[in-house]
N, C-alpha and C. Protein backbone atom coordinates (compact mmCIF):
# COMPACT_ATOMS: atom_id res chain seq x y z
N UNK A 1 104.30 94.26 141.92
CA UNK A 1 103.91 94.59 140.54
C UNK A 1 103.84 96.11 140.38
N UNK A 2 104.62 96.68 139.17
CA UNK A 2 104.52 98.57 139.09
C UNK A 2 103.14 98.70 139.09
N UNK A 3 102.84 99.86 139.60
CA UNK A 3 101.34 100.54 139.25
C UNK A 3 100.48 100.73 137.75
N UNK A 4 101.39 100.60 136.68
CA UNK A 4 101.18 100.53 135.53
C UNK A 4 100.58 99.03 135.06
N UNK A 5 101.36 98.37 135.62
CA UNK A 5 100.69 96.89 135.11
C UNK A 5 99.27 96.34 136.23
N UNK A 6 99.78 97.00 137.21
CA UNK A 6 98.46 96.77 138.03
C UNK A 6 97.05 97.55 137.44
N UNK A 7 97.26 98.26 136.95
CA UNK A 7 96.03 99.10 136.17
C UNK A 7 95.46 98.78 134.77
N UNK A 8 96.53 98.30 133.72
CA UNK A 8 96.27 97.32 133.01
C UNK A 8 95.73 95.69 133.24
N UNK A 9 96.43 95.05 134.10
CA UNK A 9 95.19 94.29 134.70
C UNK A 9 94.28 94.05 135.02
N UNK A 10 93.98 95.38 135.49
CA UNK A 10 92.98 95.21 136.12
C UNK A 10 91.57 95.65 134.87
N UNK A 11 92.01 96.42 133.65
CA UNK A 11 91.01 96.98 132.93
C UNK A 11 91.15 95.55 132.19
N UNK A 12 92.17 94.94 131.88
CA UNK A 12 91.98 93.38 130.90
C UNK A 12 91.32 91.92 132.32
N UNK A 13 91.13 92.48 133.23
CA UNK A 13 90.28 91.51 133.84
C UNK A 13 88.41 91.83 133.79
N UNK A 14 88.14 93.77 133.65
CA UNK A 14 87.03 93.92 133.64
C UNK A 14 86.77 93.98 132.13
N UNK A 15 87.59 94.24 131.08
CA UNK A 15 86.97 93.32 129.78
C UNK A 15 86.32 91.96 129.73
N UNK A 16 87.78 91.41 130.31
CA UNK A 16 87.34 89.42 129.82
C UNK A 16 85.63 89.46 130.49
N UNK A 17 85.70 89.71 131.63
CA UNK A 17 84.30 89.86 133.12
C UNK A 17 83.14 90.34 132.11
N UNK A 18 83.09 91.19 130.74
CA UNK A 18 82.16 92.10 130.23
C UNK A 18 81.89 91.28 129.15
N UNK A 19 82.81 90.73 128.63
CA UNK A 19 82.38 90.07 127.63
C UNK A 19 82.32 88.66 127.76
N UNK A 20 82.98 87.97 128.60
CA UNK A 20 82.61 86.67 128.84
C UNK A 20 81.43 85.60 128.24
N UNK A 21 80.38 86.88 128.33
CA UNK A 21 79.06 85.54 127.90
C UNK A 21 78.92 85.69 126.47
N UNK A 22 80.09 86.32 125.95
CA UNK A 22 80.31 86.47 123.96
C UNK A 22 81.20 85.65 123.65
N UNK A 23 82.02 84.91 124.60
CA UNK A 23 82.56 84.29 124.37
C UNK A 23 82.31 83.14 123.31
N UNK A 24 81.52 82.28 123.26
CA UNK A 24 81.24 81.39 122.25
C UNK A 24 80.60 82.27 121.32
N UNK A 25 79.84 82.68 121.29
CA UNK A 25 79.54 83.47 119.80
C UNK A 25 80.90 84.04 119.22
N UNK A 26 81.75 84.54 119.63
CA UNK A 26 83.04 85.14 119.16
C UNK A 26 83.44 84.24 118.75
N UNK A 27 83.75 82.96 119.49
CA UNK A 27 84.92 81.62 119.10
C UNK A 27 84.25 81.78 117.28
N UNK A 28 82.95 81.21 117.31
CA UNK A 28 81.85 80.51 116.35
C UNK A 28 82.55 81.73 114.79
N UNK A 29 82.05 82.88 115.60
CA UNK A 29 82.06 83.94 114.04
C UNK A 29 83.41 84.12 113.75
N UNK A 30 84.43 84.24 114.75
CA UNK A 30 85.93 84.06 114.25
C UNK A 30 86.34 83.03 113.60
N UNK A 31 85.72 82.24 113.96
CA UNK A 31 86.54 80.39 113.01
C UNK A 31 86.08 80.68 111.24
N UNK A 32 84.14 81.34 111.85
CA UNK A 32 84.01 81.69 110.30
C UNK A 32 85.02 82.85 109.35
N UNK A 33 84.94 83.96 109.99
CA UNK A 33 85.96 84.48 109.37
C UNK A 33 87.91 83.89 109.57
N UNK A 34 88.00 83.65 109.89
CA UNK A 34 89.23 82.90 110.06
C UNK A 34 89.49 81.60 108.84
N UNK A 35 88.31 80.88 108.51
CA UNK A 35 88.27 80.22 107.12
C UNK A 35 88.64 81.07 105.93
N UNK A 36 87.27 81.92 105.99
CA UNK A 36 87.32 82.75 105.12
C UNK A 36 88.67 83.60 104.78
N UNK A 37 89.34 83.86 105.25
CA UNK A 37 90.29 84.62 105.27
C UNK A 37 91.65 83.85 104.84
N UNK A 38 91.66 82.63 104.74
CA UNK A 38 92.24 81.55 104.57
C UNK A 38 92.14 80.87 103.20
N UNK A 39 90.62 81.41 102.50
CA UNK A 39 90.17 80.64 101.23
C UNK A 39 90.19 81.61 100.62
N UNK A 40 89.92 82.60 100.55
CA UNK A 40 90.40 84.00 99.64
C UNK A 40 91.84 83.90 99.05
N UNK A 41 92.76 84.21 99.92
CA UNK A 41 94.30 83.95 98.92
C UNK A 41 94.66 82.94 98.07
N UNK A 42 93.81 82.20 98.22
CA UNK A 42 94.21 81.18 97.52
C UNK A 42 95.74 80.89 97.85
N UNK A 43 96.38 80.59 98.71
CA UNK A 43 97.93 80.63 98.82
C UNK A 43 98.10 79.12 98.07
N UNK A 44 97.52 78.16 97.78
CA UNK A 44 97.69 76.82 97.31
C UNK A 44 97.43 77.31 95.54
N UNK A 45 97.38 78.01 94.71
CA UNK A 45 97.09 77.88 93.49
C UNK A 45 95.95 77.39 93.09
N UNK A 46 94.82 76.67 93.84
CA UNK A 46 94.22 76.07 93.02
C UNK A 46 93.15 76.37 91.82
N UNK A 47 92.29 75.57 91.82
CA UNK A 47 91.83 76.22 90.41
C UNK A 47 90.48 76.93 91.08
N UNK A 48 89.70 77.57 89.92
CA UNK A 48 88.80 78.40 90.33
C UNK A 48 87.47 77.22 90.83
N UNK A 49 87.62 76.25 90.47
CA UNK A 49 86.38 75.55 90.38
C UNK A 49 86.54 75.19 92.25
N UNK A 50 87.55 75.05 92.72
CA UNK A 50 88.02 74.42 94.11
C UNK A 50 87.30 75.75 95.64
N UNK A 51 88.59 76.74 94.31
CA UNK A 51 87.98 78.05 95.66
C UNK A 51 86.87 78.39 95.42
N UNK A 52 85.87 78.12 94.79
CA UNK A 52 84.52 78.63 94.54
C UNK A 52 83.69 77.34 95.35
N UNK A 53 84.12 76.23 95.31
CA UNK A 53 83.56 75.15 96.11
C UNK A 53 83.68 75.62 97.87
N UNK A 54 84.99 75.72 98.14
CA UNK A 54 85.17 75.91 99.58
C UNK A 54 84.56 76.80 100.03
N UNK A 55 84.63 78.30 99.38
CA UNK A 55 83.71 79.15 99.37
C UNK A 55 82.05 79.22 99.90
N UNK A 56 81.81 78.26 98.64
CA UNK A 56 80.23 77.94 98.61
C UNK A 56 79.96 77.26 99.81
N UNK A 57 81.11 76.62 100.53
CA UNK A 57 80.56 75.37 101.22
C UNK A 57 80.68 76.33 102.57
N UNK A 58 81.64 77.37 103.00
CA UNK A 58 82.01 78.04 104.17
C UNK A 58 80.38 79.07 104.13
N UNK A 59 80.01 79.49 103.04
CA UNK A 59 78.85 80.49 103.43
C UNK A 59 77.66 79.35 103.56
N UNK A 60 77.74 78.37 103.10
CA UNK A 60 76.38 77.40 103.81
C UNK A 60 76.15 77.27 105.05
N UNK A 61 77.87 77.32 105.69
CA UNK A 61 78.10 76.40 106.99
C UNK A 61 77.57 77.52 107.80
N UNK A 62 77.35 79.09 107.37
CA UNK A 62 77.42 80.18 108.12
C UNK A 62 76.03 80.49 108.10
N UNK A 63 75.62 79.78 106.62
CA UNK A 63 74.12 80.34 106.87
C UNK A 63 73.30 79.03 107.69
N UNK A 64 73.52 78.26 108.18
CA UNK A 64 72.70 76.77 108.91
C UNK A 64 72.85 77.01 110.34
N UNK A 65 73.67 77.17 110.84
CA UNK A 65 73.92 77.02 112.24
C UNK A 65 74.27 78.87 112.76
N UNK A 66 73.34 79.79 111.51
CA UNK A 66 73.72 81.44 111.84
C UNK A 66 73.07 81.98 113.74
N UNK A 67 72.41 80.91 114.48
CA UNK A 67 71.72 81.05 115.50
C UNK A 67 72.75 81.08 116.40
N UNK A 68 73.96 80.23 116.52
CA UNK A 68 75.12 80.08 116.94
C UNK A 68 75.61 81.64 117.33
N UNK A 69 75.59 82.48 116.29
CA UNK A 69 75.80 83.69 116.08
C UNK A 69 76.19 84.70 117.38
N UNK A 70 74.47 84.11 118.25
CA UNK A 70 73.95 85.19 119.04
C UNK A 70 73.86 86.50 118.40
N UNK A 71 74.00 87.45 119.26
CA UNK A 71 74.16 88.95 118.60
C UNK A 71 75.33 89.30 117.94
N UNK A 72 76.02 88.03 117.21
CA UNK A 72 76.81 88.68 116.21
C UNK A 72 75.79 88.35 114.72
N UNK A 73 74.68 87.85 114.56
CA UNK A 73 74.31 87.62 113.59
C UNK A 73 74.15 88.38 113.02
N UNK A 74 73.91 89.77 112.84
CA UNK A 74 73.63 91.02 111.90
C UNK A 74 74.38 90.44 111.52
N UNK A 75 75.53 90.83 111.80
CA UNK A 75 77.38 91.00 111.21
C UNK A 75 77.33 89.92 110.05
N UNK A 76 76.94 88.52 110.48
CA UNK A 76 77.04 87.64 109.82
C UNK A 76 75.97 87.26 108.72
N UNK A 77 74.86 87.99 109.11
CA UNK A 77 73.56 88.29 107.61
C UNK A 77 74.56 89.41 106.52
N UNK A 78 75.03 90.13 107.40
CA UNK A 78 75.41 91.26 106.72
C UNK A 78 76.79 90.68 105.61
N UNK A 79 77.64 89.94 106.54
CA UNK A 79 78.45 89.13 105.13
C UNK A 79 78.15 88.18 103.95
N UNK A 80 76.85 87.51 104.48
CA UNK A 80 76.28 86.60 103.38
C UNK A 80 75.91 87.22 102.48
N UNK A 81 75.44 88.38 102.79
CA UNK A 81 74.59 89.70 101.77
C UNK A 81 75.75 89.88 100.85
N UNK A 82 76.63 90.64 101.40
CA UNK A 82 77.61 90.87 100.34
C UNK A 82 78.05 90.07 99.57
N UNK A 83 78.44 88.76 100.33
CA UNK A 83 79.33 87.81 99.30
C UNK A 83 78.23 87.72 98.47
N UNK A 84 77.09 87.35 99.00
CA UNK A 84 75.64 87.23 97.27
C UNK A 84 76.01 88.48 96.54
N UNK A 85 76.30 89.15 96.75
CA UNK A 85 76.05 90.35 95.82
C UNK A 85 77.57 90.12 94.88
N UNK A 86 78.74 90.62 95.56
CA UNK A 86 79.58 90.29 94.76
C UNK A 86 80.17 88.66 94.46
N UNK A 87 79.62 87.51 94.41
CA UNK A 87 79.78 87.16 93.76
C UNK A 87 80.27 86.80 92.58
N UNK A 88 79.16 87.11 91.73
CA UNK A 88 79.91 86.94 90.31
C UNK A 88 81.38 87.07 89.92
N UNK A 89 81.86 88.26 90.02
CA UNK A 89 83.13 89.16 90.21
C UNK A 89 84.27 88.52 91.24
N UNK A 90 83.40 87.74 92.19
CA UNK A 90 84.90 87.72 93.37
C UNK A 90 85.96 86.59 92.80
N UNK A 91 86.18 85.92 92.18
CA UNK A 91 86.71 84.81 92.11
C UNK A 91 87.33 85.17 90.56
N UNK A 92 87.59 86.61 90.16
CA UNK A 92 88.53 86.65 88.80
C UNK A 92 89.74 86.45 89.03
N UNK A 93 90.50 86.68 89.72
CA UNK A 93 91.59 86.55 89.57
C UNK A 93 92.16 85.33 89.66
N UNK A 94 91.61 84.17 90.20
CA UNK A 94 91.71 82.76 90.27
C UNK A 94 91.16 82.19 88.83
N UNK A 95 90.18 82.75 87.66
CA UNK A 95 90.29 82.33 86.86
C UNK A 95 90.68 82.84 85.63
N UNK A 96 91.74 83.99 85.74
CA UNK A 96 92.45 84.71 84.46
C UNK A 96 94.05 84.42 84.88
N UNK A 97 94.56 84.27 83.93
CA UNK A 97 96.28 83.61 84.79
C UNK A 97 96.49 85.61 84.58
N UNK A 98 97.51 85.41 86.04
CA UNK A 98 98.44 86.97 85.41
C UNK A 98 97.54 87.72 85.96
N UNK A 99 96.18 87.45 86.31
CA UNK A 99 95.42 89.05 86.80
C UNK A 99 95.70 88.90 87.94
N UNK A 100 96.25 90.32 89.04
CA UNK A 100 96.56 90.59 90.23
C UNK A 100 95.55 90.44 91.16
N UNK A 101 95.61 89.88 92.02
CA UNK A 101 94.19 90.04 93.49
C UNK A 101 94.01 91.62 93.89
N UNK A 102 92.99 91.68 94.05
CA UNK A 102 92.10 92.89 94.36
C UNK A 102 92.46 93.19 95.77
N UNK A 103 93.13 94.60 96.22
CA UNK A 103 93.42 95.18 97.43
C UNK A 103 92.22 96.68 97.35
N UNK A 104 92.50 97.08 98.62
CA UNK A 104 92.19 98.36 99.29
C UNK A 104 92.97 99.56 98.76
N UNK A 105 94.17 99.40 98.38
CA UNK A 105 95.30 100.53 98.34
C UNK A 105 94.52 101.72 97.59
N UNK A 106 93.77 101.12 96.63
CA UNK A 106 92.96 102.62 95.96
C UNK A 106 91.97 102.94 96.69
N UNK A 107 91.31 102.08 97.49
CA UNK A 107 90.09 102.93 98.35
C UNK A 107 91.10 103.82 99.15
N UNK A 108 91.62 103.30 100.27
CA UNK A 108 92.13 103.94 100.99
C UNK A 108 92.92 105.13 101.01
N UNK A 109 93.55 105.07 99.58
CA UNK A 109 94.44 106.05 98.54
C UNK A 109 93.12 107.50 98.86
N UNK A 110 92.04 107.24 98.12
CA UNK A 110 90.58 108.16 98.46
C UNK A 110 89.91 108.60 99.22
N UNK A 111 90.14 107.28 99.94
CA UNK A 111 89.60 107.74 101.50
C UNK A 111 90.49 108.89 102.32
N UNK A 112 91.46 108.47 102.18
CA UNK A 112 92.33 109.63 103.17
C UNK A 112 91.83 110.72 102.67
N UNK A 113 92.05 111.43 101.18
CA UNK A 113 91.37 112.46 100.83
C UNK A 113 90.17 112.97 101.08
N UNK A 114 89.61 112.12 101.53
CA UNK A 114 87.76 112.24 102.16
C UNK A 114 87.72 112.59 103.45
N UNK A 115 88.56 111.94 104.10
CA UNK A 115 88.69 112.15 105.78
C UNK A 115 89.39 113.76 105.93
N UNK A 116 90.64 113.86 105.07
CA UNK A 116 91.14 115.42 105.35
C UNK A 116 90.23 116.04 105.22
N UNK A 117 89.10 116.49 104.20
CA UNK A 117 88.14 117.13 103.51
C UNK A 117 87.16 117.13 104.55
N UNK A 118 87.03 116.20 105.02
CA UNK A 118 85.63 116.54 105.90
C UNK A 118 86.16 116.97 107.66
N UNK A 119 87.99 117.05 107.78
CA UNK A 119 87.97 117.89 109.30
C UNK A 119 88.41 119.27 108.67
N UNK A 120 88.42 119.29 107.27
CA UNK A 120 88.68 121.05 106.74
C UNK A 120 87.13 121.93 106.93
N UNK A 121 86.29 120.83 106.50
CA UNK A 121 85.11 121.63 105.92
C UNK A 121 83.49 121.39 106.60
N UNK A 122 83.89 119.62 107.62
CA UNK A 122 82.89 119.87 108.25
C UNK A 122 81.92 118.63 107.23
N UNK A 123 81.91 118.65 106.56
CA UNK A 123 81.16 117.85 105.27
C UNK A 123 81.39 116.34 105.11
N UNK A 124 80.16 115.82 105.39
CA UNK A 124 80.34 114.42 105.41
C UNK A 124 79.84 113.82 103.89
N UNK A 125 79.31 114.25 103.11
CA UNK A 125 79.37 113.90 101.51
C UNK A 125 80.59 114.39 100.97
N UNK A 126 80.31 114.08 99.70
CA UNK A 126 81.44 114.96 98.88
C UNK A 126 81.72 115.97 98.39
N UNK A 127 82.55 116.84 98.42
CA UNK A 127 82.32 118.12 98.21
C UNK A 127 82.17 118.55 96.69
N UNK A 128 81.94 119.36 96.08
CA UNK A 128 81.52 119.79 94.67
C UNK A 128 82.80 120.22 93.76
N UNK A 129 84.01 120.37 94.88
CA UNK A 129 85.31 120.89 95.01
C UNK A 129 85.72 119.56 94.07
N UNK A 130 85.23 118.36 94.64
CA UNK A 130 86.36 117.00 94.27
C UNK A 130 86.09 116.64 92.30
N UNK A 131 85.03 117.42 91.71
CA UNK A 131 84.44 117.40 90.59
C UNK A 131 85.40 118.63 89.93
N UNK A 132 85.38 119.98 90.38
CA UNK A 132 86.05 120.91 89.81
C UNK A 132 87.58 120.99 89.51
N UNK A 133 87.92 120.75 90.83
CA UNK A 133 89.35 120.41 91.29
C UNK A 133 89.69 119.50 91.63
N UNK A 134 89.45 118.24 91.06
CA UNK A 134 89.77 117.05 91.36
C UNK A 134 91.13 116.68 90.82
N UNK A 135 91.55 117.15 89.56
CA UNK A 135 92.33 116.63 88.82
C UNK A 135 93.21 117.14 89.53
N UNK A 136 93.59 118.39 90.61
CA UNK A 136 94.84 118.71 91.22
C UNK A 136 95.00 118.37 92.65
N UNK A 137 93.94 118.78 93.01
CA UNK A 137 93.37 118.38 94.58
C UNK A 137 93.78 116.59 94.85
N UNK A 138 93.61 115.65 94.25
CA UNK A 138 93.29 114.41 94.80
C UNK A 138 94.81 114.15 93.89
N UNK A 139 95.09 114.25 93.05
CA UNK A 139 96.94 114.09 92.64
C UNK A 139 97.83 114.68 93.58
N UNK A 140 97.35 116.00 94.42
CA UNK A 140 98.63 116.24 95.31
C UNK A 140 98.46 115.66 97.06
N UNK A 141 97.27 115.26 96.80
CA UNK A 141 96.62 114.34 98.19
C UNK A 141 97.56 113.07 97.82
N UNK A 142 97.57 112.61 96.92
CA UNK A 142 98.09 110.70 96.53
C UNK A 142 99.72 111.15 96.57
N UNK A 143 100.13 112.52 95.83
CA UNK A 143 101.29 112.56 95.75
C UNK A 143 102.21 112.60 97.36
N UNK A 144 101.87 113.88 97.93
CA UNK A 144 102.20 114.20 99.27
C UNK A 144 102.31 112.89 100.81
N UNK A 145 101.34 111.93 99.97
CA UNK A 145 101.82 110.80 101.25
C UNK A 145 103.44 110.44 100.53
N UNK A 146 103.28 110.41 99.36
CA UNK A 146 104.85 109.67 99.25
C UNK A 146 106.12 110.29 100.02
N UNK A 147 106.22 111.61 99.87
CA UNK A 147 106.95 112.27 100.09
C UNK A 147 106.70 114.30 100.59
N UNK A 148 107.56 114.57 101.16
CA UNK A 148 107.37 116.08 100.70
C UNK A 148 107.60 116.79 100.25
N UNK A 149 107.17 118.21 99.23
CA UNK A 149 107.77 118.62 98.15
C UNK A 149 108.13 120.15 98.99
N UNK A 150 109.03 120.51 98.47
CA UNK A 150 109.43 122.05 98.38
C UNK A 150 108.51 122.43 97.27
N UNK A 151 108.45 124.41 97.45
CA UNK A 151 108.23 124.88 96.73
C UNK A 151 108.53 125.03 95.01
N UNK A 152 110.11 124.61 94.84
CA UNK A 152 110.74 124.42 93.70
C UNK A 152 110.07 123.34 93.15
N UNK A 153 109.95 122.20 93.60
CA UNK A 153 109.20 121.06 93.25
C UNK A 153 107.54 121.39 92.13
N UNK A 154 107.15 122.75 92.64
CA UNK A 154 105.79 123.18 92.44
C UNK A 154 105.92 123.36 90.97
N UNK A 155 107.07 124.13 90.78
CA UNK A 155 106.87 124.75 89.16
C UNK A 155 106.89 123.73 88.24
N UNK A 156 106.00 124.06 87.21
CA UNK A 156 105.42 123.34 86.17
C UNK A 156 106.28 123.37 85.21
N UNK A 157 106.81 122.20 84.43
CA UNK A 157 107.44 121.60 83.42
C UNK A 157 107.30 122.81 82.34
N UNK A 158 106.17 122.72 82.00
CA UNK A 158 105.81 123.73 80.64
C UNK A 158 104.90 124.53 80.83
N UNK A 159 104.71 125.89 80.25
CA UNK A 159 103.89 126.45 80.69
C UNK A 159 102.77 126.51 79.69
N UNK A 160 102.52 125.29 78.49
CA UNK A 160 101.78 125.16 78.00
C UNK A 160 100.86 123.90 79.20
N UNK A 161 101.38 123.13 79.34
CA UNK A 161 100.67 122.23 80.26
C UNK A 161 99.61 122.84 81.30
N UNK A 162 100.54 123.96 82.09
CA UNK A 162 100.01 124.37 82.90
C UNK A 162 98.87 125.27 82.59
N UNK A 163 98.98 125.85 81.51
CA UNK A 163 97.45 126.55 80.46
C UNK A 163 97.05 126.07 80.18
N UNK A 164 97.43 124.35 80.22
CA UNK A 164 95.81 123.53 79.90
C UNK A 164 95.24 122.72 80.70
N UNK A 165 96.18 122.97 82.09
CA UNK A 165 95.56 122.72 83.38
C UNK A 165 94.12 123.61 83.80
N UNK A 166 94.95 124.92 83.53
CA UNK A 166 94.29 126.03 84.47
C UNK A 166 92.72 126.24 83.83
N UNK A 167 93.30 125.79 82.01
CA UNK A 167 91.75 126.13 81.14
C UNK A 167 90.85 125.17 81.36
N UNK A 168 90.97 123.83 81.86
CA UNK A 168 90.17 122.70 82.27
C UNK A 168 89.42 122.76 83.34
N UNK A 169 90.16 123.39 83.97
CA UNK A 169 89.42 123.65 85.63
C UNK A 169 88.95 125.12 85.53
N UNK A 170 89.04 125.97 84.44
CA UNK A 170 88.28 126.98 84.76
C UNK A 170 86.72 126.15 83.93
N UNK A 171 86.68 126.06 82.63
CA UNK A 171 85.85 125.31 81.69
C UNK A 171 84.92 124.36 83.08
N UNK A 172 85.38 124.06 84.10
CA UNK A 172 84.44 122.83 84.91
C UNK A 172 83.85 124.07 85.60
N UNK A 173 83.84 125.04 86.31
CA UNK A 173 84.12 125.81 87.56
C UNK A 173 83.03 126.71 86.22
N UNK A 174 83.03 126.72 85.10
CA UNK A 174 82.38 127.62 84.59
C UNK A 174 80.90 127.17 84.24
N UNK A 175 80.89 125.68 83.36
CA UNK A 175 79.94 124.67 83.42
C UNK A 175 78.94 124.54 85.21
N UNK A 176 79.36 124.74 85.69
CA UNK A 176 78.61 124.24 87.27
C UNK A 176 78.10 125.47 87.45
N UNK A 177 78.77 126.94 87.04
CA UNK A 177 78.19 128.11 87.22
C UNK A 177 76.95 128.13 86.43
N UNK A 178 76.85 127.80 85.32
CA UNK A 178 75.63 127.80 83.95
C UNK A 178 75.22 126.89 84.78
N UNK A 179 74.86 125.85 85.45
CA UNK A 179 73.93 124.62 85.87
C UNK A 179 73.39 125.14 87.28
N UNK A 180 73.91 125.98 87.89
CA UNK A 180 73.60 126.79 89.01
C UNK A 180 72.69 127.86 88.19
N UNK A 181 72.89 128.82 87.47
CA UNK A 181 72.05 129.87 86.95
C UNK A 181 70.69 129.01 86.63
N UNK A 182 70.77 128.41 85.69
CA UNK A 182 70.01 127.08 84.97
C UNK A 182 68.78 127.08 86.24
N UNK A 183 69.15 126.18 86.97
CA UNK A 183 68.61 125.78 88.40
C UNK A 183 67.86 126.79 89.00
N UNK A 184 68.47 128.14 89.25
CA UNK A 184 67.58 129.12 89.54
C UNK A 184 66.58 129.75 88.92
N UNK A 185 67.28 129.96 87.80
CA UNK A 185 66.09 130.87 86.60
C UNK A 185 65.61 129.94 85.74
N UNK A 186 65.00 128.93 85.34
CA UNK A 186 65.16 128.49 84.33
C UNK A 186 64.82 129.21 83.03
N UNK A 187 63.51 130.06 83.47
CA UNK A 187 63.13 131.06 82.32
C UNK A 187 64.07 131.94 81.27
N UNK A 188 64.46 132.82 82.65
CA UNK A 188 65.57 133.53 82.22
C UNK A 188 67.02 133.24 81.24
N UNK A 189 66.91 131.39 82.12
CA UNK A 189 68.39 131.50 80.98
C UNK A 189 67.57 130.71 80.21
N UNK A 190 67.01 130.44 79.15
CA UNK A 190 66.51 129.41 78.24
C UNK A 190 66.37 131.02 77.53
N UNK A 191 65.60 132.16 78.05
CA UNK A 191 65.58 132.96 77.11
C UNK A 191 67.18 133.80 76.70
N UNK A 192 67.66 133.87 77.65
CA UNK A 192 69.22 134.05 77.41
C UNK A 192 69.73 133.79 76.00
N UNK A 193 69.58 132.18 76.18
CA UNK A 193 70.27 131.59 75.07
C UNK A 193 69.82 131.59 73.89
N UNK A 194 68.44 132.00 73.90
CA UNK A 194 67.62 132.24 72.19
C UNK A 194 67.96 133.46 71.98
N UNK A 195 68.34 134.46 72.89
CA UNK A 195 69.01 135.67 72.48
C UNK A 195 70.11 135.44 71.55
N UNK A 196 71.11 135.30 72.15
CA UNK A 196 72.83 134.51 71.73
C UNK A 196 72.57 133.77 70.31
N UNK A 197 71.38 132.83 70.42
CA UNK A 197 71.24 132.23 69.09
C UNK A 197 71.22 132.94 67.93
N UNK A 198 70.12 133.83 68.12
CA UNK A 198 69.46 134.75 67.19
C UNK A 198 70.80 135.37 67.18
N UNK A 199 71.34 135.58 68.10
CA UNK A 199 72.93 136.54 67.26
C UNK A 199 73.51 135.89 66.40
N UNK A 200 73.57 134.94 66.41
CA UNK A 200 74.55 134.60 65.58
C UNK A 200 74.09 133.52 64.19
N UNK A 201 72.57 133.72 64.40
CA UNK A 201 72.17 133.41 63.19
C UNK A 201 71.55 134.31 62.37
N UNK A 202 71.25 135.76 62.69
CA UNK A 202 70.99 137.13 61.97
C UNK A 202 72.55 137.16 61.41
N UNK A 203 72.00 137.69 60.23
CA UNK A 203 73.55 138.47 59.47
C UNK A 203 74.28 139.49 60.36
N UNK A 204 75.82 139.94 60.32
CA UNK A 204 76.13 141.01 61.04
C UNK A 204 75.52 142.15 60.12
């Protein structure tokens, strides 16, 4: 046997050896998700009243015998939680003809933008950036997976557009500056602005 497969063996013999006594709890919570995953697509058409039954009947089966679990039970409190919560909502598209099933593609579309952002900057919230500059920042994040652009690609159609790009994002970038002053002084700018008033309600 090459040395390569002997070393892989040997780390997929001290897995199985590590986890072994998860073994039935794994079988148990996989079959549950393995239903589940099965009654979601609905791949049979049926009606909403059916997949909301099977549904109902798969989170009973999960919440009665959840001891089965072992230490996967968080995991499995933690899905009952959700499905209670969304609820209401999960089962539209099985009862509107024509509405599409609900994917990830837009989280993930966001997420990537979140993940670049936080090995640029270090920042595990959101940055204040994604509010100011969002409208260019997160369009050339969604755009750039498609493809890559040259520089030529950059220039703007019209250069009215682009003046009412640039005036939008200054107008945000200017607003957050006044809510920052605001925040610090409050005195100061409240009297600020009764200044400004009085200008322009005295005659010139």
């Amino acid at each position: 046997m090459p040395k390569t497969l002997g070393c892989l063996k040997t780390l997929l013999r001290h897995g199985l050896d590590a986890t072994a006594s998860r073994g039935p709890e794994g079988r148990v919570a996989y079959g549950w998700v393995h239903r589940a995953a099965h009654i979601l697509p609905n791949d049979a058409q049926g009606p909403e009243a059916v997949v909301k039954r099977r549904r109902h009947g798969l989170l009973g089966a999960m919440r009665q015998p959840q001891a089965k679990a072992g230490s996967l039970a968080p995991a499995v409190e933690h899905f009952l939680q959700v499905s209670r919560s969304d609820w209401p909502g999960l089962l539209h598209c099985d009862s509107v003809p024509d509405l599409p099933r609900t994917n990830t593609d837009l989280e993930q579309c966001f997420g990537a933008y979140r993940d670049h952002e936080r090995r640029a900057i270090g920042r595990k919230v959101a940055s204040p950036t994604v509010v100011r500059r969002g409208a260019v920042r997160r369009i050339a994040c969604a755009a750039t997976r498609l493809r890559p652009f040259a520089s030529e690609d950059l220039v703007p159609e019209t250069v009215s557009a682009w003046q009412e790009l640039r005036h939008a994002l200054e107008t945000r970038r200017h607003q957050r500056t006044q809510r920052r002053h605001f925040r610090r002084a409050p005195a100061s700018y409240r009297a600020n602005l009764e200044v400004d008033l009085l200008q322009l309600i005295l005659p010139p």
